[in-house]
C-alpha atoms as a PDB file:
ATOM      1  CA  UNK A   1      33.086  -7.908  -8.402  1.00  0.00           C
ATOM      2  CA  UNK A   2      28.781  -8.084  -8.310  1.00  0.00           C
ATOM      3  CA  UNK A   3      27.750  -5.851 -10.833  1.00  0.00           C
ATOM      4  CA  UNK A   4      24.182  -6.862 -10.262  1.00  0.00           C
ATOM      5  CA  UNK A   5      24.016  -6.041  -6.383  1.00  0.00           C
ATOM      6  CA  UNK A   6      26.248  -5.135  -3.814  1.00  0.00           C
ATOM      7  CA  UNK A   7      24.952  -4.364  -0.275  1.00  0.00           C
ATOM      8  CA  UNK A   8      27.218  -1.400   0.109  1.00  0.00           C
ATOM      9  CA  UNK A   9      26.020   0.236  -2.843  1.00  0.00           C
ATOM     10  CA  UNK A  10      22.550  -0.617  -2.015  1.00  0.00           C
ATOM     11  CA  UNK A  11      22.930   0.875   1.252  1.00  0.00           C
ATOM     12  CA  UNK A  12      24.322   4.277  -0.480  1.00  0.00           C
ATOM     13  CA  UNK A  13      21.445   4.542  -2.626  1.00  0.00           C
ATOM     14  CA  UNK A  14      19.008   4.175   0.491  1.00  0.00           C
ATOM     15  CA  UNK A  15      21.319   6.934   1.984  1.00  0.00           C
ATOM     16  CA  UNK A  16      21.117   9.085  -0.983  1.00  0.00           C
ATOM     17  CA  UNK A  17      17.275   8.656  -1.421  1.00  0.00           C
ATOM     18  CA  UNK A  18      16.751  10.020   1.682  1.00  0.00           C
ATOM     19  CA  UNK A  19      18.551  13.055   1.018  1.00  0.00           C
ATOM     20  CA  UNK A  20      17.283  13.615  -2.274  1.00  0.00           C
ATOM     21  CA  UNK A  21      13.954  13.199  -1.244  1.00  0.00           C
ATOM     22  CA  UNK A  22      14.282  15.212   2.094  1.00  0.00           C
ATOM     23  CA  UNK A  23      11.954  17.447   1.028  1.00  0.00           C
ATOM     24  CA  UNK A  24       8.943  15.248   0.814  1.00  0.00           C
ATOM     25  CA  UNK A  25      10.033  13.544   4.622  1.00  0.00           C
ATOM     26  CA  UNK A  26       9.367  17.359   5.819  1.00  0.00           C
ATOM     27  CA  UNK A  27       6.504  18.200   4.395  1.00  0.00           C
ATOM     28  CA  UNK A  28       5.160  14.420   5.107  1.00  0.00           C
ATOM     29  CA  UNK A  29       6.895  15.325   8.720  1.00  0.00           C
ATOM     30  CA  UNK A  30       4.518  18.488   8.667  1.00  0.00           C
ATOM     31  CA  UNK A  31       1.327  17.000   7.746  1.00  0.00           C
ATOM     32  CA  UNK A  32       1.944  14.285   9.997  1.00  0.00           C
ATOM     33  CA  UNK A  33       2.198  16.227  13.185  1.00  0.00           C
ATOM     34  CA  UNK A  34      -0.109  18.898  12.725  1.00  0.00           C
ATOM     35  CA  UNK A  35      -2.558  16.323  12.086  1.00  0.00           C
ATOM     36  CA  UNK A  36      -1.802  15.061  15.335  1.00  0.00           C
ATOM     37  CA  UNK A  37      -1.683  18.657  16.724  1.00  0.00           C
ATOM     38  CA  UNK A  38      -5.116  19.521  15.135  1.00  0.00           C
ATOM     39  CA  UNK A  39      -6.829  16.536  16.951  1.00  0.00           C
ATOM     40  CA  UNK A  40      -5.192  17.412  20.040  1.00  0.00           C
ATOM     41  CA  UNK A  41      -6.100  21.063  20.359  1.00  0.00           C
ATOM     42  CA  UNK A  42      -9.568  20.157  19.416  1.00  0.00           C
ATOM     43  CA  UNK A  43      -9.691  18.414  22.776  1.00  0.00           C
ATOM     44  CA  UNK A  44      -8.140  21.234  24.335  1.00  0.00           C
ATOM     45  CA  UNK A  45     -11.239  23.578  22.864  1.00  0.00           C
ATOM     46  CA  UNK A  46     -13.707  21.317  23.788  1.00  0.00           C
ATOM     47  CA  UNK A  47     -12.423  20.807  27.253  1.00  0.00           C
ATOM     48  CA  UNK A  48     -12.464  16.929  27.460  1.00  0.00           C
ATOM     49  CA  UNK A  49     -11.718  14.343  24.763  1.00  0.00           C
ATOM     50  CA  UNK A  50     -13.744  14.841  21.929  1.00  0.00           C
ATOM     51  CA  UNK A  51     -11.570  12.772  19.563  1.00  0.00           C
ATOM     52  CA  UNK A  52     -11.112   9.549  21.160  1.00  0.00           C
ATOM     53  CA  UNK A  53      -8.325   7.076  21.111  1.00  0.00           C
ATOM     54  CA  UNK A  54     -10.446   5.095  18.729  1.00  0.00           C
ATOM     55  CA  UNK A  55     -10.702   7.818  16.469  1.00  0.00           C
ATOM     56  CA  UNK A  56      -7.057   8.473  16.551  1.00  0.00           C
ATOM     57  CA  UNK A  57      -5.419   5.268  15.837  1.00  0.00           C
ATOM     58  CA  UNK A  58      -8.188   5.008  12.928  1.00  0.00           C
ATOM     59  CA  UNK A  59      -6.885   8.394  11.627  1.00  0.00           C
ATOM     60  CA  UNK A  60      -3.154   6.594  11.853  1.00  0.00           C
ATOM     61  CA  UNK A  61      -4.217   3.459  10.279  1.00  0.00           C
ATOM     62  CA  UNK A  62      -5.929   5.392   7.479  1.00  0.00           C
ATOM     63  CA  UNK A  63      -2.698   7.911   7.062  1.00  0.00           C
ATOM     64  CA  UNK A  64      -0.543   4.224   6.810  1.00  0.00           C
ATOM     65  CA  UNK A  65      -2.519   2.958   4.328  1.00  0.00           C
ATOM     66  CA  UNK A  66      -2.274   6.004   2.376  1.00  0.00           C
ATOM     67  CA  UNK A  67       1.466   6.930   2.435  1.00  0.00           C
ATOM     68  CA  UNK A  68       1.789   2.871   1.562  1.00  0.00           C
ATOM     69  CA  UNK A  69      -0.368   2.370  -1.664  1.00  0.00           C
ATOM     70  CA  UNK A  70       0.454   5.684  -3.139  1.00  0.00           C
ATOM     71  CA  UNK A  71       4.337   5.755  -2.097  1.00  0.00           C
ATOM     72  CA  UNK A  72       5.510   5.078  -5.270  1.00  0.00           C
ATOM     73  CA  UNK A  73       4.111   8.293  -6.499  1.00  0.00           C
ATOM     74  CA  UNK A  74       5.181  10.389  -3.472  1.00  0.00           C
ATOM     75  CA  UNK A  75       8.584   9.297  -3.347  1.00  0.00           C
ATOM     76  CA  UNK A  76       9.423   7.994  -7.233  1.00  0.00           C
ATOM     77  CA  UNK A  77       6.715  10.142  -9.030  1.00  0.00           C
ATOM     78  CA  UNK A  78       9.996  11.605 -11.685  1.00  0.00           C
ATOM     79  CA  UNK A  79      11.574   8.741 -12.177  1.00  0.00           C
ATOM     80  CA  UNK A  80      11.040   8.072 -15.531  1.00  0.00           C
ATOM     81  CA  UNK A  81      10.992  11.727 -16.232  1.00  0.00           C
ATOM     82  CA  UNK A  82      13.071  12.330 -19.773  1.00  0.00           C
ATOM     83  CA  UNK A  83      14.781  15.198 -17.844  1.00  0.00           C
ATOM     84  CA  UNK A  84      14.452  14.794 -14.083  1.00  0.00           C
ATOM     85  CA  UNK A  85      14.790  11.227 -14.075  1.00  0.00           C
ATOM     86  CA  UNK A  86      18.124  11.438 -15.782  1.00  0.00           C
ATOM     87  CA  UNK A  87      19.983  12.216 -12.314  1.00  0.00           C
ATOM     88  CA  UNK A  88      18.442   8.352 -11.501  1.00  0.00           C
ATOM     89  CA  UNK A  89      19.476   6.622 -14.577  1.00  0.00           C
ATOM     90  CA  UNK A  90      23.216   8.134 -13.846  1.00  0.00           C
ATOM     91  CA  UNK A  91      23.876   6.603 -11.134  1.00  0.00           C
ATOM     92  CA  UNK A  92      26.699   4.053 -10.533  1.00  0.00           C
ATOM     93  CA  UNK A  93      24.225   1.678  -9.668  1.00  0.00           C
ATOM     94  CA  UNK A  94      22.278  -2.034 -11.447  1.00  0.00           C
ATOM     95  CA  UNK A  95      18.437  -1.455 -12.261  1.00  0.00           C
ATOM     96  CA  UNK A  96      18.219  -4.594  -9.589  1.00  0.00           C
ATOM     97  CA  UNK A  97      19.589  -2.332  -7.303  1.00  0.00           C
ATOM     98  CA  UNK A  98      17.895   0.552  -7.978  1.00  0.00           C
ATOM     99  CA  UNK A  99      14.643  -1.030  -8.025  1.00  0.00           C
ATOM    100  CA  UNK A 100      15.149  -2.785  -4.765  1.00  0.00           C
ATOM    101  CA  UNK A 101      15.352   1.015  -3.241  1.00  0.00           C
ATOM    102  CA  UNK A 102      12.249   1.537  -4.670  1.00  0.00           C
ATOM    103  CA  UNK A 103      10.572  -0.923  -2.725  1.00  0.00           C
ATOM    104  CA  UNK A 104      12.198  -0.460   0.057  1.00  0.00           C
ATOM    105  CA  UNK A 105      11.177   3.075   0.048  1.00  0.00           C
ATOM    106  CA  UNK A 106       7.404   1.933  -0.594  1.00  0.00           C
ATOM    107  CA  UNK A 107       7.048  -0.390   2.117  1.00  0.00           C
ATOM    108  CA  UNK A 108       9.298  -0.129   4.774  1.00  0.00           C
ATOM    109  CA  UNK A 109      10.175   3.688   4.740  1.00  0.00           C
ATOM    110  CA  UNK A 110       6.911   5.022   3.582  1.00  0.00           C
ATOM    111  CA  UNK A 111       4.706   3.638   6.818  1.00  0.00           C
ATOM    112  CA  UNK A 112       8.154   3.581   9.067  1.00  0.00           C
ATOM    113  CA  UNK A 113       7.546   7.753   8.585  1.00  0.00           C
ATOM    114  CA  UNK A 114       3.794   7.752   9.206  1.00  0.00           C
ATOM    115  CA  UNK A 115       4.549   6.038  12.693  1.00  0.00           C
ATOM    116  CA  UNK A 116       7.523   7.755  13.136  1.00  0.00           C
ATOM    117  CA  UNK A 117       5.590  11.383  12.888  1.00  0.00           C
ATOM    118  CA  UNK A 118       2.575  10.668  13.409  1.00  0.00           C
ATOM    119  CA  UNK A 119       2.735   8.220  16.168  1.00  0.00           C
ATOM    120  CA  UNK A 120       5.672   9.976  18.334  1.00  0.00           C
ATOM    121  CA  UNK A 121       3.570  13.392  18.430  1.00  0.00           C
ATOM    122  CA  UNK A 122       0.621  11.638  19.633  1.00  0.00           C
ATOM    123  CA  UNK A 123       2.408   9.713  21.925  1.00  0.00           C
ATOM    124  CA  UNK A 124       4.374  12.744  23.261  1.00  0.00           C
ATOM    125  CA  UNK A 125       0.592  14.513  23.404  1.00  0.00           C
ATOM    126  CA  UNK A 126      -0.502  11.167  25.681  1.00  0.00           C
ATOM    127  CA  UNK A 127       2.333  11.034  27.955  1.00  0.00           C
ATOM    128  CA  UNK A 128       1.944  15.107  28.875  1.00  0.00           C
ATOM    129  CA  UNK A 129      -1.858  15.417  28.624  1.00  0.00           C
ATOM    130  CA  UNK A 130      -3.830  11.806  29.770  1.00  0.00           C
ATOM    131  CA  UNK A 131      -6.591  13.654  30.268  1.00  0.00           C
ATOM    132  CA  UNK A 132      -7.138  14.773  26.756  1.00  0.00           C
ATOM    133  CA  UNK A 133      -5.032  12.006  24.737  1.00  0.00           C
ATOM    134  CA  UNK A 134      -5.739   8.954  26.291  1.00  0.00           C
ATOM    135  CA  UNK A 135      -3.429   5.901  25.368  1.00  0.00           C
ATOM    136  CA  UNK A 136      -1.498   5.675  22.179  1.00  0.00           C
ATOM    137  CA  UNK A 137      -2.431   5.310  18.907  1.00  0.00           C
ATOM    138  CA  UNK A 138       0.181   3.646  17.634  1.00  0.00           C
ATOM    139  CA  UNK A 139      -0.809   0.863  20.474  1.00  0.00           C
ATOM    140  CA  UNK A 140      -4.043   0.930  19.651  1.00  0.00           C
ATOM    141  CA  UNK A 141      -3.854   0.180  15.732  1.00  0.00           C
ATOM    142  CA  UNK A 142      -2.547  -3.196  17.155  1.00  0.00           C
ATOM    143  CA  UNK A 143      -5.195  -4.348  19.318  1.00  0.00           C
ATOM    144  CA  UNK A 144      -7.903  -4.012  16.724  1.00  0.00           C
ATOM    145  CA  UNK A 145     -10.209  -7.157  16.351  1.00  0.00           C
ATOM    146  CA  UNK A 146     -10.598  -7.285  12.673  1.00  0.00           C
ATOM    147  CA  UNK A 147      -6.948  -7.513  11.879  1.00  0.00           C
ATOM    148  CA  UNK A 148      -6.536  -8.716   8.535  1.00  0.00           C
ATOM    149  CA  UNK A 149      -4.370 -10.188   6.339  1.00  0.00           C
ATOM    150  CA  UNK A 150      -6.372 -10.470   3.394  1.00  0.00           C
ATOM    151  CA  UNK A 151      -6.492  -6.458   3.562  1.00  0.00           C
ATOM    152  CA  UNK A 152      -3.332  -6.221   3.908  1.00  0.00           C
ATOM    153  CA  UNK A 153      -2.474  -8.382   0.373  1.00  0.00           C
ATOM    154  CA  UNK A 154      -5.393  -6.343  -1.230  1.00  0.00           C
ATOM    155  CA  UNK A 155      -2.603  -3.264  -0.314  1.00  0.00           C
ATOM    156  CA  UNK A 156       0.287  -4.808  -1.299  1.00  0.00           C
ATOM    157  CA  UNK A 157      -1.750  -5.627  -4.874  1.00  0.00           C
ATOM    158  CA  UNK A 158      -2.796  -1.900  -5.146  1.00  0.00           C
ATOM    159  CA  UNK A 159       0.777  -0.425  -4.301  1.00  0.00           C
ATOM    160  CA  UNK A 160       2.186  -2.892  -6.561  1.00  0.00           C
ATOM    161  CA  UNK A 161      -0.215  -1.553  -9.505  1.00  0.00           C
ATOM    162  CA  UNK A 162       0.737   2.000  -8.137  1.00  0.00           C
ATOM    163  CA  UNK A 163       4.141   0.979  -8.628  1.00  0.00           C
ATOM    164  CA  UNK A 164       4.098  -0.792 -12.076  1.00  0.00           C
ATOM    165  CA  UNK A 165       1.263   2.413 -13.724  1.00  0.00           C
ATOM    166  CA  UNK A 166       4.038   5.282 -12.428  1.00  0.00           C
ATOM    167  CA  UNK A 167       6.806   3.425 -14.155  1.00  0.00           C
ATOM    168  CA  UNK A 168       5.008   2.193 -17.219  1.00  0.00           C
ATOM    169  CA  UNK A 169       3.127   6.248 -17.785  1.00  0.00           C
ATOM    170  CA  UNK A 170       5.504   9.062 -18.079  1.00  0.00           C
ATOM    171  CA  UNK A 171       2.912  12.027 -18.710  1.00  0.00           C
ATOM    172  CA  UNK A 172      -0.377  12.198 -17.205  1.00  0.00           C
ATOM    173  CA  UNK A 173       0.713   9.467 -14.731  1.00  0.00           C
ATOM    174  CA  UNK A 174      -2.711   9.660 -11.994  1.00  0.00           C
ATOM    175  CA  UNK A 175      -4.984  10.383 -14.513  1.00  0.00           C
ATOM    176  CA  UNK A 176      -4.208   7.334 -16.827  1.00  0.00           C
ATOM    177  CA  UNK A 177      -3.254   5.143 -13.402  1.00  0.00           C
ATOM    178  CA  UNK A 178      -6.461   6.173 -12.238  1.00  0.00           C
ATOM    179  CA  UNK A 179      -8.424   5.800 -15.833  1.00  0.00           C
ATOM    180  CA  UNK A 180      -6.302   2.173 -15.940  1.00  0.00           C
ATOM    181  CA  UNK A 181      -7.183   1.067 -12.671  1.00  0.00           C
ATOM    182  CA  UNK A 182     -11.029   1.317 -13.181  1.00  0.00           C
ATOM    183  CA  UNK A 183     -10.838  -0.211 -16.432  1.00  0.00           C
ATOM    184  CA  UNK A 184      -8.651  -3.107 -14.588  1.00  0.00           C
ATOM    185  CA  UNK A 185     -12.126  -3.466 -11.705  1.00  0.00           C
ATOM    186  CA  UNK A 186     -14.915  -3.110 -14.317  1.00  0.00           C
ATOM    187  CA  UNK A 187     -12.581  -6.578 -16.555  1.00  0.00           C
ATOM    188  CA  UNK A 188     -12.266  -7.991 -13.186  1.00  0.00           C
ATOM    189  CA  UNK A 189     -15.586  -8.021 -11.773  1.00  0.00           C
ATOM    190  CA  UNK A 190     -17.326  -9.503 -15.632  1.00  0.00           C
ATOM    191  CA  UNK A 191     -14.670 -11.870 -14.966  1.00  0.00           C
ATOM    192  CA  UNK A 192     -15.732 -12.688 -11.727  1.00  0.00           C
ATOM    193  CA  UNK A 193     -19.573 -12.656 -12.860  1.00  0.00           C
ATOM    194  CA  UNK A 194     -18.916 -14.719 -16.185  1.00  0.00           C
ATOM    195  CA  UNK A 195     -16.812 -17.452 -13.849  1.00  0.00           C
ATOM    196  CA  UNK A 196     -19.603 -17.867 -11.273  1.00  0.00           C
ATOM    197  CA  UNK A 197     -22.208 -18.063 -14.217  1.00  0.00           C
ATOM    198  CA  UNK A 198     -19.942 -20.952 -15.634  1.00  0.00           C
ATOM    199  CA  UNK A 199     -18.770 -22.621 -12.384  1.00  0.00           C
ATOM    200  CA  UNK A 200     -21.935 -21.689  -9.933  1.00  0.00           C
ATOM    201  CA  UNK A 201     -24.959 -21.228 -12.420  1.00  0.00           C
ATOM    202  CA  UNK A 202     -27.416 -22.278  -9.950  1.00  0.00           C
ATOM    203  CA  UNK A 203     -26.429 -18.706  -8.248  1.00  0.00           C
ATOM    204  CA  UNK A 204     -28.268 -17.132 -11.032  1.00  0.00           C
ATOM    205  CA  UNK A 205     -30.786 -19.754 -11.331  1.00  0.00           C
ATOM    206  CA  UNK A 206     -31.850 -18.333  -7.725  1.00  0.00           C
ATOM    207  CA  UNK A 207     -32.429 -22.103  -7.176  1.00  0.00           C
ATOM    208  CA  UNK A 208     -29.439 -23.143  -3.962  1.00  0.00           C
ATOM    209  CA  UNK A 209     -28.878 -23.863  -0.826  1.00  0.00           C
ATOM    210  CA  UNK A 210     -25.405 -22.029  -1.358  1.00  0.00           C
ATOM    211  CA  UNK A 211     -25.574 -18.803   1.248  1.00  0.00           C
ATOM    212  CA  UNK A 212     -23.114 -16.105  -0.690  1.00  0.00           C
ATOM    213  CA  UNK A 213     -21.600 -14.048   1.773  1.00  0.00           C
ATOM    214  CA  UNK A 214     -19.096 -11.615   0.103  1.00  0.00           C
ATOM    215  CA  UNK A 215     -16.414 -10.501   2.586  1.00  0.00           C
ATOM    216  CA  UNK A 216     -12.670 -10.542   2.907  1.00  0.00           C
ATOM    217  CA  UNK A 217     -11.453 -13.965   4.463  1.00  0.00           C
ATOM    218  CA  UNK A 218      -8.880 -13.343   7.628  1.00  0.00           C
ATOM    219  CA  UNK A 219      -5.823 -15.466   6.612  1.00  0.00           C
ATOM    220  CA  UNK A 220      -8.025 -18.394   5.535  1.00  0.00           C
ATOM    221  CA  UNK A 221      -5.934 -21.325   3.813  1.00  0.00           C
ATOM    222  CA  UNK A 222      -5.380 -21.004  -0.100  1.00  0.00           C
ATOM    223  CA  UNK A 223      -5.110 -24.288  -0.645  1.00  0.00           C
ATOM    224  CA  UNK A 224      -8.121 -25.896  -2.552  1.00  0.00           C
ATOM    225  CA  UNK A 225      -9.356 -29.151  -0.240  1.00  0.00           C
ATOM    226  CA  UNK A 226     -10.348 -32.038  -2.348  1.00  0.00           C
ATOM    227  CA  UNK A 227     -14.456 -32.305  -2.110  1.00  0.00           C
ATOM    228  CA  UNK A 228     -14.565 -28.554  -2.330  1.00  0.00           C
ATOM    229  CA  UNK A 229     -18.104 -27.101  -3.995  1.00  0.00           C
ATOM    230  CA  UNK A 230     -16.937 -25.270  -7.118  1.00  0.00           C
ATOM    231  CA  UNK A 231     -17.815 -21.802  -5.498  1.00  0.00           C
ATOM    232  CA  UNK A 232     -15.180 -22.428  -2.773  1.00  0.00           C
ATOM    233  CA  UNK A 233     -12.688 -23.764  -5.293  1.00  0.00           C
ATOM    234  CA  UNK A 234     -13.508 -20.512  -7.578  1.00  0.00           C
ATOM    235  CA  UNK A 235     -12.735 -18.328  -4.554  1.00  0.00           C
ATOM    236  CA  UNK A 236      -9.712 -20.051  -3.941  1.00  0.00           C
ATOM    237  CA  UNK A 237      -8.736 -19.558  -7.566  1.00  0.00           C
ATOM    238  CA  UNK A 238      -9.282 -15.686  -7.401  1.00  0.00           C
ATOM    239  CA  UNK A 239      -7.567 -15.398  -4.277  1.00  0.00           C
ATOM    240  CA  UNK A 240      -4.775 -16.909  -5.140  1.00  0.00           C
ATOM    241  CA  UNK A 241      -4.575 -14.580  -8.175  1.00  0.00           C
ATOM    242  CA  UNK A 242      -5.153 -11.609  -5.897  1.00  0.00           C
ATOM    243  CA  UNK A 243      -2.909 -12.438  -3.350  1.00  0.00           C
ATOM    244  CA  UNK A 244      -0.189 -14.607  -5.317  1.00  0.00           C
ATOM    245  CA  UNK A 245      -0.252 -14.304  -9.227  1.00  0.00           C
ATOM    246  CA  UNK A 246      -0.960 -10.474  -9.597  1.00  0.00           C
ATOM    247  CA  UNK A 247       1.181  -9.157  -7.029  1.00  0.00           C
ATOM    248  CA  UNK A 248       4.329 -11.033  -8.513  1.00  0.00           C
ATOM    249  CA  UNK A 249       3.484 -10.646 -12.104  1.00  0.00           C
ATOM    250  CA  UNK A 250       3.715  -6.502 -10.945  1.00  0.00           C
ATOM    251  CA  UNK A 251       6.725  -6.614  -9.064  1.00  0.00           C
ATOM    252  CA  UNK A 252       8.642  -8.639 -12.318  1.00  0.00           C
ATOM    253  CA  UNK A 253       6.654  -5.739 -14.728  1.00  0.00           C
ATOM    254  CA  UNK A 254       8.067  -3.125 -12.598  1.00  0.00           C
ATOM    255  CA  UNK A 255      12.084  -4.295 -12.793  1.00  0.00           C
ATOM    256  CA  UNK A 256      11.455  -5.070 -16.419  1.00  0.00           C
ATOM    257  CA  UNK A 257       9.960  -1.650 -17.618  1.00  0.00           C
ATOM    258  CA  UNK A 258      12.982   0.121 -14.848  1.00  0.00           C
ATOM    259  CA  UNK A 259      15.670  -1.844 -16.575  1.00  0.00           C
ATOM    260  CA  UNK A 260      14.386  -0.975 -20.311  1.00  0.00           C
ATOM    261  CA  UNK A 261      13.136   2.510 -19.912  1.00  0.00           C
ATOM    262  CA  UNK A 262      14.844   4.991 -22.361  1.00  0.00           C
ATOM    263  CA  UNK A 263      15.655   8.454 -21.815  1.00  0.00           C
END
């Protein structure tokens, strides 16, 4: 017998997660649809489509990206609790186990609900009224031209912090994540400054034919070409921390301060 995972008691502890925490699916169930239903009887009022289809799958996207960086607070906020998160620690379950619920809760159940609500309302709203909810949202979010992966990695990163703050802070936990999290930007960005000044100092020289163009690279390769100008291998470098190094470095902080915590 696996006492460090077994799929059927994984698949109980999915099951009983989504009892325990039916609650928060109703009220997210709530919000989600009458946000819909808001938008829609705004049209209604104003007699045309005031909110366009635009507008709406922006308001979806933004509601995903929401419920999936700060998921591990809406779903797992008491889980380190020294009473409430007792009922967790009880169960006939591995840490391995239990954390794996955890993320599967975080990214596969938290924006499977926001579509689910969300996105079935407004597509129910399309399908009966074209004339004021035209096309679907959920549609829509798909077609957009700046899809990005690099955003998408830059979420991951900041629901894996999310993740690692709520289990590492028992009291207090948004105000210290929150308090953390700018301390962690303000060390990364002298970082970032300090390396270019080392690497690139011709950048602060003013004196270079280098054009800096900050943005967020769409999927671009990580790997670092031989030839490269030190700027492009320094943005390499960071990326791969951002996208790579960080991310797993959370996930492995996360198990270890589960498994250890003591109640």
């Amino acid at each position: 017998m696996n006492n460090i995972f077994q799929f059927d008691r994984f698949f109980k502890l999915i099951a009983r997660g989504l009892v325990h925490r039916s609650k928060v699916i109703m009220l997210a169930a709530i919000g989600f649809m009458g946000l819909s239903l808001v938008i829609f009887l705004t049209n209604v009022l104003n007699g045309n489509e005031f909110f366009s289809l635009n507008f709406r799958a922006n308001t979806l996207s933004t509601t995903l990206i929401f419920m999936f960086i700060f998921s591990p607070f809406i779903f797992f906020f008491s889980v380190n609790h020294p009473k409430k998160g007792l009922t967790e620690v009880m169960l006939p379950a591995s840490a391995l186990e239990k954390y794996l619920v955890m993320q599967f809760f975080c990214i596969i159940i938290a924006p499977f609900l926001t579509l689910l609500f969300y996105g079935s309302i407004d597509a129910l709203l399309a399908t009966l009224f074209p004339r004021l909810f035209r096309g679907y949202a959920f549609v829509e979010i798909y077609n957009f031209s700046d899809f990005n992966w690099e955003s998408y990695m830059i979420f991951f990163l900041m629901q894996q912090v999310f993740m690692f703050f709520n289990l590492y802070f028992v009291n207090h936990k948004l105000l210290k994540t929150f308090g953390s999290v700018m301390l962690l930007q303000i060390a990364f960005i002298i970082l970032f400054l300090l390396s270019i000044k080392l690497v690139v100092p011709e950048v602060f020289e003013g004196d270079t034919g280098l054009k800096m163009n900050i943005k967020i690279p769409n999927g671009d390769s990580l790997l670092i070409q031989k030839g490269s100008h030190s700027a492009i291998v320094l943005e390499k470098i960071f990326r791969i921390f951002i996208d790579i190094v960080a991310p797993i470095a959370l996930i492995f902080g996360s198990y270890f301060k589960l498994k250890t915590n003591r109640y």
